[in-house]
PDB file of N, CA and C in Angstrom:
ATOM      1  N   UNK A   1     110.460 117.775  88.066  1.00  0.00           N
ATOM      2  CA  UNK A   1     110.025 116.742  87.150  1.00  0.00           C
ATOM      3  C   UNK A   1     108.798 117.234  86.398  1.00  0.00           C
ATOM      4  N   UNK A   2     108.367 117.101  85.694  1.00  0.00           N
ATOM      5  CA  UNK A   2     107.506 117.448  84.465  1.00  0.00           C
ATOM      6  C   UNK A   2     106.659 117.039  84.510  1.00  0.00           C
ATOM      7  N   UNK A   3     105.322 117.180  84.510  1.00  0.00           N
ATOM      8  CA  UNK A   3     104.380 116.906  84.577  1.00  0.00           C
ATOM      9  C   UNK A   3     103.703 116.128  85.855  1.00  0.00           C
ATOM     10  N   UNK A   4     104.494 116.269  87.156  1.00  0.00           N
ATOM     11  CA  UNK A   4     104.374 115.782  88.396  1.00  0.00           C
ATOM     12  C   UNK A   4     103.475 117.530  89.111  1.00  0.00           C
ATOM     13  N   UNK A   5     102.502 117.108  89.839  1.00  0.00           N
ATOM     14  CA  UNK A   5     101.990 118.205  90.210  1.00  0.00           C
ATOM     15  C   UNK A   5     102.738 118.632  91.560  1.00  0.00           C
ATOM     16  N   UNK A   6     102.100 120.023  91.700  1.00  0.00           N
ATOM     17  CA  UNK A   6     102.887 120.473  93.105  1.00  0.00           C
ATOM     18  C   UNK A   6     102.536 120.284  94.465  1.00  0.00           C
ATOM     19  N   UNK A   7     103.517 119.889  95.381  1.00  0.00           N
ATOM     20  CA  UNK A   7     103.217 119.684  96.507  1.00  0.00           C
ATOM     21  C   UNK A   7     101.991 119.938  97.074  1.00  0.00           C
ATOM     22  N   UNK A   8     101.005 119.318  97.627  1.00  0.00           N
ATOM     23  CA  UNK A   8      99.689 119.938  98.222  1.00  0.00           C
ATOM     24  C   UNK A   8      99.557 119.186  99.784  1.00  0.00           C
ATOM     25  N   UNK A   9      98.562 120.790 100.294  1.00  0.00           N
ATOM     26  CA  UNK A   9      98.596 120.790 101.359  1.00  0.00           C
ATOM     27  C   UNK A   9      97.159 119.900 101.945  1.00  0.00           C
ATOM     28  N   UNK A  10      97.177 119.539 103.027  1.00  0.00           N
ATOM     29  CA  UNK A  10      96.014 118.530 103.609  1.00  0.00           C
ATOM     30  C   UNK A  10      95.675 117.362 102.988  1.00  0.00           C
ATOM     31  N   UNK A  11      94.401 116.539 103.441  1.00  0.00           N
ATOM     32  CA  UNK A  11      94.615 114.812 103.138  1.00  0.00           C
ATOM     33  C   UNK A  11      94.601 114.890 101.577  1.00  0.00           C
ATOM     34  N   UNK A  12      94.733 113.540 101.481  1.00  0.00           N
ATOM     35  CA  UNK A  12      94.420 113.251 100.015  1.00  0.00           C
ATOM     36  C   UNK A  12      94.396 111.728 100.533  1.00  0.00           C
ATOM     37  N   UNK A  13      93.368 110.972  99.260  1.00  0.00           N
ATOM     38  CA  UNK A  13      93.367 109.387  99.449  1.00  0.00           C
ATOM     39  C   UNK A  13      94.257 108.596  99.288  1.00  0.00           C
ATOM     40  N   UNK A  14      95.256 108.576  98.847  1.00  0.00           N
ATOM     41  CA  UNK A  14      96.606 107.588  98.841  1.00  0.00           C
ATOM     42  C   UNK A  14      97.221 108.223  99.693  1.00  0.00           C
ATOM     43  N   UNK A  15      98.033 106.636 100.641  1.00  0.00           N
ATOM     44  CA  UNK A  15      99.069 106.814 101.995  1.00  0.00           C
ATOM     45  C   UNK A  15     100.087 107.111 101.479  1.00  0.00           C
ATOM     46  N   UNK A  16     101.238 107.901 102.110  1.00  0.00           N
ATOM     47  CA  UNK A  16     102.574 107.645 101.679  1.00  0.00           C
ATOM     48  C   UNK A  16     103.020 105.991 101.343  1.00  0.00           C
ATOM     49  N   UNK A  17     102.647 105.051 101.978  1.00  0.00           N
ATOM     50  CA  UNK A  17     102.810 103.789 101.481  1.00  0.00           C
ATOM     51  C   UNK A  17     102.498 103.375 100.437  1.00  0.00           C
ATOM     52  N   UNK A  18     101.587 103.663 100.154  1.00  0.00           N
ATOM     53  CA  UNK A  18     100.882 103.416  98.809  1.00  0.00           C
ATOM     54  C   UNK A  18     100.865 103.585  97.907  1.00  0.00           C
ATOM     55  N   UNK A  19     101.738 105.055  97.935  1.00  0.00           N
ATOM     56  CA  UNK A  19     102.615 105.813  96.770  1.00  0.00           C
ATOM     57  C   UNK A  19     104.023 105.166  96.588  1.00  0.00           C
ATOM     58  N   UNK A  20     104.632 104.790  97.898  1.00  0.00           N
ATOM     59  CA  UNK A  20     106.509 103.775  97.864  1.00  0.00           C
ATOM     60  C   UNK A  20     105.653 102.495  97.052  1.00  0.00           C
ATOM     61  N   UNK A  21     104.503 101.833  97.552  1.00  0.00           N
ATOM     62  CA  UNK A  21     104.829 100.791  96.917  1.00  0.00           C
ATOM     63  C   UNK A  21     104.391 100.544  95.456  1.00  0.00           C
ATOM     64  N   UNK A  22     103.700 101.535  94.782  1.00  0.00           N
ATOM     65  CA  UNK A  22     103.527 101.869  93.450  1.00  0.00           C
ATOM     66  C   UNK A  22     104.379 101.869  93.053  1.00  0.00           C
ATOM     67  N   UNK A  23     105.021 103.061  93.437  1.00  0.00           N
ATOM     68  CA  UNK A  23     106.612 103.430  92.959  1.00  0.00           C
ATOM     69  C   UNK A  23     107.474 102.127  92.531  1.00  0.00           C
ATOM     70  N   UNK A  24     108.184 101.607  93.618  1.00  0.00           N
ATOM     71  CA  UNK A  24     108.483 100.130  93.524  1.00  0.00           C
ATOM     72  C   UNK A  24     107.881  98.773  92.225  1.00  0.00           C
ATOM     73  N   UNK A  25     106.340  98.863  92.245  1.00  0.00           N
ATOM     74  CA  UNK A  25     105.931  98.226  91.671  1.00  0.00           C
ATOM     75  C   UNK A  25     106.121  98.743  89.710  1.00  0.00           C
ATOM     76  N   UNK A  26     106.253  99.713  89.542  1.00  0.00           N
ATOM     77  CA  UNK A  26     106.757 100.770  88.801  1.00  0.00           C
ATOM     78  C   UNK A  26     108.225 100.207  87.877  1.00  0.00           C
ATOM     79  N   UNK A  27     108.716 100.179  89.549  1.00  0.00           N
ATOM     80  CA  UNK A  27     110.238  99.884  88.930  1.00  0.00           C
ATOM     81  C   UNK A  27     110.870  99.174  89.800  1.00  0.00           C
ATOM     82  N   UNK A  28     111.169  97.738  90.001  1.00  0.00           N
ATOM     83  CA  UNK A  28     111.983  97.376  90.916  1.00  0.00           C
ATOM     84  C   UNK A  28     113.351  97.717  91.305  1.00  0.00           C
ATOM     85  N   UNK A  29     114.026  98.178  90.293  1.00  0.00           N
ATOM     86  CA  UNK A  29     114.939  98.724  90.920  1.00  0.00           C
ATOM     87  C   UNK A  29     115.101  99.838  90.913  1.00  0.00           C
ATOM     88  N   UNK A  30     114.396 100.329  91.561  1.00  0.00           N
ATOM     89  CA  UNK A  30     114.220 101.782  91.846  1.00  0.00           C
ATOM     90  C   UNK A  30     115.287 102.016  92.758  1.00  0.00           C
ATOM     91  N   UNK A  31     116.072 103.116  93.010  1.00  0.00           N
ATOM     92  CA  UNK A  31     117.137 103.822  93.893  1.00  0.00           C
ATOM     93  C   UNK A  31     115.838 104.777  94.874  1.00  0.00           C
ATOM     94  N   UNK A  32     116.586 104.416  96.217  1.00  0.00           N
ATOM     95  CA  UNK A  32     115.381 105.322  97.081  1.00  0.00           C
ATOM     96  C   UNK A  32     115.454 106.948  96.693  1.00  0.00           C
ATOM     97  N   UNK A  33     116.616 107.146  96.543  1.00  0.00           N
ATOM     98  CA  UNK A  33     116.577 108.922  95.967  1.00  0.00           C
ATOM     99  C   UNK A  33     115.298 108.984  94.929  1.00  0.00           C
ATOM    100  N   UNK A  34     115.037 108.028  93.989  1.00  0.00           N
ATOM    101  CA  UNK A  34     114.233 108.188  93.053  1.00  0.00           C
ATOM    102  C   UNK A  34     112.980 108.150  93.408  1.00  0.00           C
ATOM    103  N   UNK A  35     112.412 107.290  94.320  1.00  0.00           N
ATOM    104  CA  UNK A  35     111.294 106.877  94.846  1.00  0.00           C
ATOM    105  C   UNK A  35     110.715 108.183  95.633  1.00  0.00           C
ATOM    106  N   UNK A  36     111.931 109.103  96.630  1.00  0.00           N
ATOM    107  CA  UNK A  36     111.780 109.897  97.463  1.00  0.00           C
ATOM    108  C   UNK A  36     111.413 110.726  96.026  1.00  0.00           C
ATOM    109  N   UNK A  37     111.771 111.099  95.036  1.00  0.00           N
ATOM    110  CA  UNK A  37     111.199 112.550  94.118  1.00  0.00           C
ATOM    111  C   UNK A  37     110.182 111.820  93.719  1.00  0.00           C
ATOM    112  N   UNK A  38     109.537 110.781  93.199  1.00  0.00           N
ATOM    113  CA  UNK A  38     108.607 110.656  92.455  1.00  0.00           C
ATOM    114  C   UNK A  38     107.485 110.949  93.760  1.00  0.00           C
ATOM    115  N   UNK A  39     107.471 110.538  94.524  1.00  0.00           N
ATOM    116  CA  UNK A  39     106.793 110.488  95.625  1.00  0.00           C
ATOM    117  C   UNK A  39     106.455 111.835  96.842  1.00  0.00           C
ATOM    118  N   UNK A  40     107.129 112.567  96.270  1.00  0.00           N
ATOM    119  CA  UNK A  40     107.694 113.752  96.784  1.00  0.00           C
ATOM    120  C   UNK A  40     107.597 113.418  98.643  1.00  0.00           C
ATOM    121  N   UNK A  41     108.543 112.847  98.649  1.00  0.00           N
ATOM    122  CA  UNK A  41     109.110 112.690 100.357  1.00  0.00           C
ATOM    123  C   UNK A  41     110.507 112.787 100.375  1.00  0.00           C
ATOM    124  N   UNK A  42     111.119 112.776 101.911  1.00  0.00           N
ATOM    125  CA  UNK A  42     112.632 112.608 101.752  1.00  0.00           C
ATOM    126  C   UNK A  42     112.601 110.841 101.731  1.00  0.00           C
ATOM    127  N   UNK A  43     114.225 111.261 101.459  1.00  0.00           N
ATOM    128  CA  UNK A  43     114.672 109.891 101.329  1.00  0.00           C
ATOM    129  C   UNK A  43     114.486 109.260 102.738  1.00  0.00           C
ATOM    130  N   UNK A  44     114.840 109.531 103.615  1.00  0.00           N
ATOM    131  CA  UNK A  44     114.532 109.196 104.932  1.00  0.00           C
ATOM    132  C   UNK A  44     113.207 109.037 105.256  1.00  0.00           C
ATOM    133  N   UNK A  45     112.137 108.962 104.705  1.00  0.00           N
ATOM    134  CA  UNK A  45     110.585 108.713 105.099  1.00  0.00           C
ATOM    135  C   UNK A  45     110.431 107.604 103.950  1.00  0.00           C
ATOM    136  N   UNK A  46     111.286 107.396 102.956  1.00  0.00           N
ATOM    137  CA  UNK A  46     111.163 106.219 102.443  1.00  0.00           C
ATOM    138  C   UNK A  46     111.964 105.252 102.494  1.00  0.00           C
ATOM    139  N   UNK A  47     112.569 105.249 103.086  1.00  0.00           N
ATOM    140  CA  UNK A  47     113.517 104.058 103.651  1.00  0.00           C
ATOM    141  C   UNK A  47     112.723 103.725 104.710  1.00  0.00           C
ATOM    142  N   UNK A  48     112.154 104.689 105.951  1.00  0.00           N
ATOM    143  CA  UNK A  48     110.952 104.256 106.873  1.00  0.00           C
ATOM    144  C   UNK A  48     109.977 103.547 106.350  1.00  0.00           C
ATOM    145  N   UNK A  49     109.559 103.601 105.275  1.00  0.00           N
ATOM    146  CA  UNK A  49     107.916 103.203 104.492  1.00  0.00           C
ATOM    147  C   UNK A  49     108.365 101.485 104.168  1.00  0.00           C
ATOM    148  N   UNK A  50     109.936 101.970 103.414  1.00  0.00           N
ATOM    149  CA  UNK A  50     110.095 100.245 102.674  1.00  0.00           C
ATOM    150  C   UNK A  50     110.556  99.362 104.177  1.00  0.00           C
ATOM    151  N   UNK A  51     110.906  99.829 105.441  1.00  0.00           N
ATOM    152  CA  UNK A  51     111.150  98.880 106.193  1.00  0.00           C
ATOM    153  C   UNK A  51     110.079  98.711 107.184  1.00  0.00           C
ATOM    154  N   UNK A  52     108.731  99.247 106.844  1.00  0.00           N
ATOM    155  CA  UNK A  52     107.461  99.145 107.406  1.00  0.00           C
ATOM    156  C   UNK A  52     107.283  98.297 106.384  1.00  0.00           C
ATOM    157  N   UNK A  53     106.608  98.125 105.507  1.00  0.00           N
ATOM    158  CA  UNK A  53     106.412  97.254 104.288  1.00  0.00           C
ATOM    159  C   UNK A  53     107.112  95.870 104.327  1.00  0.00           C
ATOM    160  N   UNK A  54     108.622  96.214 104.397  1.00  0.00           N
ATOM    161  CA  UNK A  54     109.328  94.785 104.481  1.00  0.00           C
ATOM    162  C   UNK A  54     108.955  93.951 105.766  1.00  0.00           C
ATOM    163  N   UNK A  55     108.741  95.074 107.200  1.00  0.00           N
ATOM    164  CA  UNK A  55     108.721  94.602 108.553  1.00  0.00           C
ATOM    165  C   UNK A  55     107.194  93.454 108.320  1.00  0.00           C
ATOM    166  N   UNK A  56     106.447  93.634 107.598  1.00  0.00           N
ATOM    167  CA  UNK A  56     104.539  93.635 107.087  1.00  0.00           C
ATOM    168  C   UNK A  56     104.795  92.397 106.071  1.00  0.00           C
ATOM    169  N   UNK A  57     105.902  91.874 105.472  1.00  0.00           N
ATOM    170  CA  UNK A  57     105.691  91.618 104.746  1.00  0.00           C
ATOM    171  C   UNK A  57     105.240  91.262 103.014  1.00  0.00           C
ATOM    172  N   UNK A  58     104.852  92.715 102.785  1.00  0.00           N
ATOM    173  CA  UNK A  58     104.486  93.243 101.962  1.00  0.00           C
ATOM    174  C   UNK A  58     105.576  93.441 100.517  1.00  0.00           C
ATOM    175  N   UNK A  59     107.124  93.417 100.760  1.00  0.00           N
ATOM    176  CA  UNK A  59     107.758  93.525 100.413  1.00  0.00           C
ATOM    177  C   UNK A  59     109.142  93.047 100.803  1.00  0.00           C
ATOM    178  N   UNK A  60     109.866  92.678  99.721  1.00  0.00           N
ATOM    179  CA  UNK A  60     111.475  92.104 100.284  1.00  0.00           C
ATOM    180  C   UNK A  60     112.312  92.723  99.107  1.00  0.00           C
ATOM    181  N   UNK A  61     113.455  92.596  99.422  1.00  0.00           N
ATOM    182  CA  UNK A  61     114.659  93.168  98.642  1.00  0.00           C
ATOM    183  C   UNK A  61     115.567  91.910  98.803  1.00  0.00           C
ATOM    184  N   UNK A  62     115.738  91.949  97.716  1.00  0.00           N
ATOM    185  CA  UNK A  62     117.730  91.235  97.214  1.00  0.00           C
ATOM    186  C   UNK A  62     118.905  92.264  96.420  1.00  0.00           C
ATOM    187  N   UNK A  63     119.937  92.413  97.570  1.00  0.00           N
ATOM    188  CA  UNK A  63     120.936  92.945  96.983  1.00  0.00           C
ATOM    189  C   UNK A  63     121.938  92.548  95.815  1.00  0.00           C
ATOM    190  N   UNK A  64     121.939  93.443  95.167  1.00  0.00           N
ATOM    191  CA  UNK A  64     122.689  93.423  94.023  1.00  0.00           C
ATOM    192  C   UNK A  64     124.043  93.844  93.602  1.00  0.00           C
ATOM    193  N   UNK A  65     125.116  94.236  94.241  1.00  0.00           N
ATOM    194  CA  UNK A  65     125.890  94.950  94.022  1.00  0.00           C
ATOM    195  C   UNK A  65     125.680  96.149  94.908  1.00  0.00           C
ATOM    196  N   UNK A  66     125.656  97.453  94.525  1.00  0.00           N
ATOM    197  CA  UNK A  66     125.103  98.451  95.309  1.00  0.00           C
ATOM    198  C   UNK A  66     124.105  98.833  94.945  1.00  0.00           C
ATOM    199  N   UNK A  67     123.142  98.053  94.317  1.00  0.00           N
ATOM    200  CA  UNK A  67     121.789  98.614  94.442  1.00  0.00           C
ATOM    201  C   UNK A  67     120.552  96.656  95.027  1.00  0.00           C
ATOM    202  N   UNK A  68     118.959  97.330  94.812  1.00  0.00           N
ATOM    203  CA  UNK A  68     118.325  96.866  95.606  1.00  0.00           C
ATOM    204  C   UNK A  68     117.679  96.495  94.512  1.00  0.00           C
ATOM    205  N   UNK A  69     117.102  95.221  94.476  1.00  0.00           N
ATOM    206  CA  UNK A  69     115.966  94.342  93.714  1.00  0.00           C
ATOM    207  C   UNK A  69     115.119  93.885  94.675  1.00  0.00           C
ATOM    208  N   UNK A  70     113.753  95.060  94.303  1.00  0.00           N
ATOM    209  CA  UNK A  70     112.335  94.888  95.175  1.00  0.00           C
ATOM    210  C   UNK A  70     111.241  93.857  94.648  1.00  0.00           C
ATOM    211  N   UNK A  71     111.332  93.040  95.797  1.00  0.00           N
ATOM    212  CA  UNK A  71     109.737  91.610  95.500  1.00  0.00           C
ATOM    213  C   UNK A  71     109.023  92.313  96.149  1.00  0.00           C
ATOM    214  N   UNK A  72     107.619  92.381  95.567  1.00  0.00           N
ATOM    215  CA  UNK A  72     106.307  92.775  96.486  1.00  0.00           C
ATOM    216  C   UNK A  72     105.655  91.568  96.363  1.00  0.00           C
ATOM    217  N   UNK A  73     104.839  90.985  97.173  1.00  0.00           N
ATOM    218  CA  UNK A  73     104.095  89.763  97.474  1.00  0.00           C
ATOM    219  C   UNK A  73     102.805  90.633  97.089  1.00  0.00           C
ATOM    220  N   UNK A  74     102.517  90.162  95.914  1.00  0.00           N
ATOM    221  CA  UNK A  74     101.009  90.558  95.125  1.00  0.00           C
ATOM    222  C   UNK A  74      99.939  89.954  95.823  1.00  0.00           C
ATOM    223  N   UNK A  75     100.150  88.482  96.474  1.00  0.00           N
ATOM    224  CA  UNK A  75      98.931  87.962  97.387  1.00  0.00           C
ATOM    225  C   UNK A  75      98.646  88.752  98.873  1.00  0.00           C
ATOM    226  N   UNK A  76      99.335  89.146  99.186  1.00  0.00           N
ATOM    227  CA  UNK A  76      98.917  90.203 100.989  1.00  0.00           C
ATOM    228  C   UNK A  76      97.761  90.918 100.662  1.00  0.00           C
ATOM    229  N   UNK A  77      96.833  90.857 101.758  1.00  0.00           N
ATOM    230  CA  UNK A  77      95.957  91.505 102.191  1.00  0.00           C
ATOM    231  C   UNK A  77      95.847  92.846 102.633  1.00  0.00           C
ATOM    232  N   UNK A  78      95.501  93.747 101.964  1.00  0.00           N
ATOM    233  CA  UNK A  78      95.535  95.143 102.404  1.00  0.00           C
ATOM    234  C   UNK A  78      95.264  94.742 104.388  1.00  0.00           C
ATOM    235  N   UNK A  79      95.865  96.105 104.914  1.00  0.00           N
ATOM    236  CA  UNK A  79      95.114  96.052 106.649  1.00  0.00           C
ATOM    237  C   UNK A  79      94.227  96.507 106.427  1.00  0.00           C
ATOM    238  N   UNK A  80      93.468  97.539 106.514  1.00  0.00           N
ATOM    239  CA  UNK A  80      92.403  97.864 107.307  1.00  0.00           C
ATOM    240  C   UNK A  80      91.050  97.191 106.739  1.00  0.00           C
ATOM    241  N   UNK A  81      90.143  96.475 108.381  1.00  0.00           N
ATOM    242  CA  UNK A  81      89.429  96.188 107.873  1.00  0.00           C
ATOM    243  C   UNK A  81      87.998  96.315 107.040  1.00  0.00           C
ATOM    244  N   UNK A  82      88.152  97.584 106.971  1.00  0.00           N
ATOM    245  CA  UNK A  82      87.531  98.145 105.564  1.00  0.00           C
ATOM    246  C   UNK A  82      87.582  97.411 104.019  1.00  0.00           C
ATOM    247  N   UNK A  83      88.925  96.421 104.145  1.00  0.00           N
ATOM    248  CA  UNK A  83      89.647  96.609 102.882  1.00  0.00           C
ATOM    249  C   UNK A  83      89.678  95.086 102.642  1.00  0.00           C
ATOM    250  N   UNK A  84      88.899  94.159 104.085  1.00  0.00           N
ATOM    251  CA  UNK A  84      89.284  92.887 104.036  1.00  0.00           C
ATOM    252  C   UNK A  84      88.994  91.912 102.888  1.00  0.00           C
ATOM    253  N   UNK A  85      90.306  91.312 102.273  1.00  0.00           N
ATOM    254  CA  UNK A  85      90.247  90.449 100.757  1.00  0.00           C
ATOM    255  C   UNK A  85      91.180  91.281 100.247  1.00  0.00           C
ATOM    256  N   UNK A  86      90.683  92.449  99.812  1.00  0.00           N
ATOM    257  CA  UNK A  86      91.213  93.406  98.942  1.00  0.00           C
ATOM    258  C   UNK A  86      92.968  92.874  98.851  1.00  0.00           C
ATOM    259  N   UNK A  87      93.402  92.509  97.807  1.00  0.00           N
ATOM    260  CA  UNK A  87      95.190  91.876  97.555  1.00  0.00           C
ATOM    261  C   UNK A  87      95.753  93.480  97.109  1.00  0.00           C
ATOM    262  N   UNK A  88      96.863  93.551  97.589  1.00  0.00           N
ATOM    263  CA  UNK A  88      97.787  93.993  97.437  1.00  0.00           C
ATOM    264  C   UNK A  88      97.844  94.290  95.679  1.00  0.00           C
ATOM    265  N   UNK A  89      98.162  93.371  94.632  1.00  0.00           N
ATOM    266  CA  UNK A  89      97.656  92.979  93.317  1.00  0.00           C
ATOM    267  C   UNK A  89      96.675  93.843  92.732  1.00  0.00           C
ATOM    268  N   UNK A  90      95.361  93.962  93.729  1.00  0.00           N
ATOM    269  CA  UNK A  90      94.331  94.759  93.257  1.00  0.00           C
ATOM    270  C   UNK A  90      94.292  96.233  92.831  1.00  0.00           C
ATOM    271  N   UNK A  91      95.115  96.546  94.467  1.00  0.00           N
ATOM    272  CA  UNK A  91      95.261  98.059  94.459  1.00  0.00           C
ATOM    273  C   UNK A  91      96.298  98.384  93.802  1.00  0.00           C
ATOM    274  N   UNK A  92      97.643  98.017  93.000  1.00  0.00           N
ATOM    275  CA  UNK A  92      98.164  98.321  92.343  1.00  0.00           C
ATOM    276  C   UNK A  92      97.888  98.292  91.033  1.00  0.00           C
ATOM    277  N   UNK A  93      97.057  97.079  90.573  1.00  0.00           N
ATOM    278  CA  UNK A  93      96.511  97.294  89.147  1.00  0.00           C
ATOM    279  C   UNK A  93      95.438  98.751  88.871  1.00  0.00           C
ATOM    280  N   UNK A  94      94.733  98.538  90.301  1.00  0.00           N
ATOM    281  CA  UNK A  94      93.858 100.173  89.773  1.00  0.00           C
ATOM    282  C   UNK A  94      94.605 101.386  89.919  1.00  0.00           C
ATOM    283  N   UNK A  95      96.048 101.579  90.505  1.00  0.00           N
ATOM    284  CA  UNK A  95      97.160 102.629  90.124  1.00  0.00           C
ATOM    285  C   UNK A  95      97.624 102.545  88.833  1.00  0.00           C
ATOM    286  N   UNK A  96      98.076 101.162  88.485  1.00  0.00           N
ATOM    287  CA  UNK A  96      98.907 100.924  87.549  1.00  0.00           C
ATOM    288  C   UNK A  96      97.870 101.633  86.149  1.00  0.00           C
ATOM    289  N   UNK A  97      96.638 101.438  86.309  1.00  0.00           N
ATOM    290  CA  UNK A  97      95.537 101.531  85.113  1.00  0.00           C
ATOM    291  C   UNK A  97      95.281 103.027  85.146  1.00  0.00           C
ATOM    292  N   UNK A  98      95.223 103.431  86.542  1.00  0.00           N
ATOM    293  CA  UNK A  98      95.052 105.095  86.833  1.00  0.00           C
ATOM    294  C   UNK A  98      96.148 106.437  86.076  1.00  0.00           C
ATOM    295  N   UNK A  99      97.546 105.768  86.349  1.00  0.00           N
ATOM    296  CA  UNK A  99      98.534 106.323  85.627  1.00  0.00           C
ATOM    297  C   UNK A  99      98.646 105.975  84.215  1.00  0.00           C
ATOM    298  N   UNK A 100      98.047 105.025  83.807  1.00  0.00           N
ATOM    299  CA  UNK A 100      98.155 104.594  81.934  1.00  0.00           C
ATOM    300  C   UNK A 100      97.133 105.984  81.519  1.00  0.00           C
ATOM    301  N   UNK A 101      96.239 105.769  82.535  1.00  0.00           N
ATOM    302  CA  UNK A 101      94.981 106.342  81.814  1.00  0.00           C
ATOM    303  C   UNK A 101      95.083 108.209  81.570  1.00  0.00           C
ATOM    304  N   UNK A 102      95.748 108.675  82.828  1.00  0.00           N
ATOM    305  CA  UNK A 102      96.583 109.775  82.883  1.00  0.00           C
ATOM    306  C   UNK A 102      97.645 110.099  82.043  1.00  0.00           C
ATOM    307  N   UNK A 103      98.444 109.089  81.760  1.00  0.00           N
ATOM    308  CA  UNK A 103      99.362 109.681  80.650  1.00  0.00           C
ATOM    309  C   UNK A 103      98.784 109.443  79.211  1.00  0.00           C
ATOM    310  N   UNK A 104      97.822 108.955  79.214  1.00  0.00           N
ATOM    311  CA  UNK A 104      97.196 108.769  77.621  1.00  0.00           C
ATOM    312  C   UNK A 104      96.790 109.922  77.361  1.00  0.00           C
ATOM    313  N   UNK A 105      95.360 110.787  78.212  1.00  0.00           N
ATOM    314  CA  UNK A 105      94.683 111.716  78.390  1.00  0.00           C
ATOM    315  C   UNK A 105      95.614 112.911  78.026  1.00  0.00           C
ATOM    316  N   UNK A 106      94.710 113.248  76.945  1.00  0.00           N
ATOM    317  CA  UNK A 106      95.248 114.784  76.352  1.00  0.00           C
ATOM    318  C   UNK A 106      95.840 115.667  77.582  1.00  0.00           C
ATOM    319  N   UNK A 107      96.026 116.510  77.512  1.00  0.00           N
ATOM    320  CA  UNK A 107      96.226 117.799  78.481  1.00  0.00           C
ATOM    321  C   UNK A 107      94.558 118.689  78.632  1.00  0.00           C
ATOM    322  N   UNK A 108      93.673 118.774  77.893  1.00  0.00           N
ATOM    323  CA  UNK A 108      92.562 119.624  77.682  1.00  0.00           C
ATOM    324  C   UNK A 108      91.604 118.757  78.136  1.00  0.00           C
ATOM    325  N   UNK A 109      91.691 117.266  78.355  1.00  0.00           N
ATOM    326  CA  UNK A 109      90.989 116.736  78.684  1.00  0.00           C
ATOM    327  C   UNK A 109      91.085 116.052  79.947  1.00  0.00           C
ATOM    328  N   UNK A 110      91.981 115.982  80.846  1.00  0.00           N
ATOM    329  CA  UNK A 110      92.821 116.240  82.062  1.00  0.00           C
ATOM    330  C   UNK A 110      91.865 117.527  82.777  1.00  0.00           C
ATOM    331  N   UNK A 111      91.671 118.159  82.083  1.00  0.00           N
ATOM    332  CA  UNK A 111      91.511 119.691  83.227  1.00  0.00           C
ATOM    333  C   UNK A 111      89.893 119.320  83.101  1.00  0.00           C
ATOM    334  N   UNK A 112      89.522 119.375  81.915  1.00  0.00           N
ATOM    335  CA  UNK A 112      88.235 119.305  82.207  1.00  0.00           C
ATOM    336  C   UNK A 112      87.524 118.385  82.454  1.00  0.00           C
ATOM    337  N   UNK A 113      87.703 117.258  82.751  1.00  0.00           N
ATOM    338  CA  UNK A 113      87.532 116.338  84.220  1.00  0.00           C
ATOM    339  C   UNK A 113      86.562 116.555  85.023  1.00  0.00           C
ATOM    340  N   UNK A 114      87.539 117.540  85.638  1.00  0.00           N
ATOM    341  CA  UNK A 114      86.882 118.071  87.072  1.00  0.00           C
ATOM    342  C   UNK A 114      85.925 118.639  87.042  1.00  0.00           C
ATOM    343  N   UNK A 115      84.883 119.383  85.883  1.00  0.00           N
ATOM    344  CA  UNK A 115      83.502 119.937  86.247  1.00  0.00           C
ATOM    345  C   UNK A 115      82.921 118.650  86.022  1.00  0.00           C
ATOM    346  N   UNK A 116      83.338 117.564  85.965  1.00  0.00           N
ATOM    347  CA  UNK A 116      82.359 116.479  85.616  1.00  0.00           C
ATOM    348  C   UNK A 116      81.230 116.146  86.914  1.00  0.00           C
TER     349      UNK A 116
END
């Protein structure tokens, strides 16, 4: 995929969850094959993520035929209590604003960023 960076090794601040439920929020009807490349996981660690999520609450599905129409409940409370208040709503709008702001951003101004 194009302009998706390459796999990297050790932490980084977003959970694999956090990336499915962007994803999702992205596109509700997202196909898990799709979710698994944008996200770079297998499909099998995201079918784990959305039935942690669904198990949480956090998310439900209605079937459609053979595909899936994803509700995320924008009012849930992030867990950890680090995070207590913090909605569900919140942290996706500062993704949702993070990726606008990324695909606006030149390419030359993307890189140089980082000596900031």
């Amino acid at each position: 995929m194009e302009g998706v960076p390459e796999p990297h090794a050790g932490w980084t601040f977003l959970t694999n969850h956090a990336r499915v439920l962007a994803a999702i929020a992205d596109d509700r009807n997202a196909r898990i094959r799709d979710i698994a490349v944008r996200c770079r996981l297998t499909e099998r660690a995201v079918q784990k993520i959305i039935a942690d999520l669904e198990q949480a609450r956090y998310l439900s599905h209605t079937r459609e035929g053979r595909s899936n129409t994803y509700r995320i409940d924008p009012s849930k409370v992030l867990r950890h209590p680090a995070e207590a208040g913090v909605t569900v709503a919140s942290l996706l709008s500062l993704l949702a604003q993070d990726e606008a702001d990324r695909t606006a951003m030149p390419q030359s101004a993307s890189t140089s960023r980082g000596s900031e």
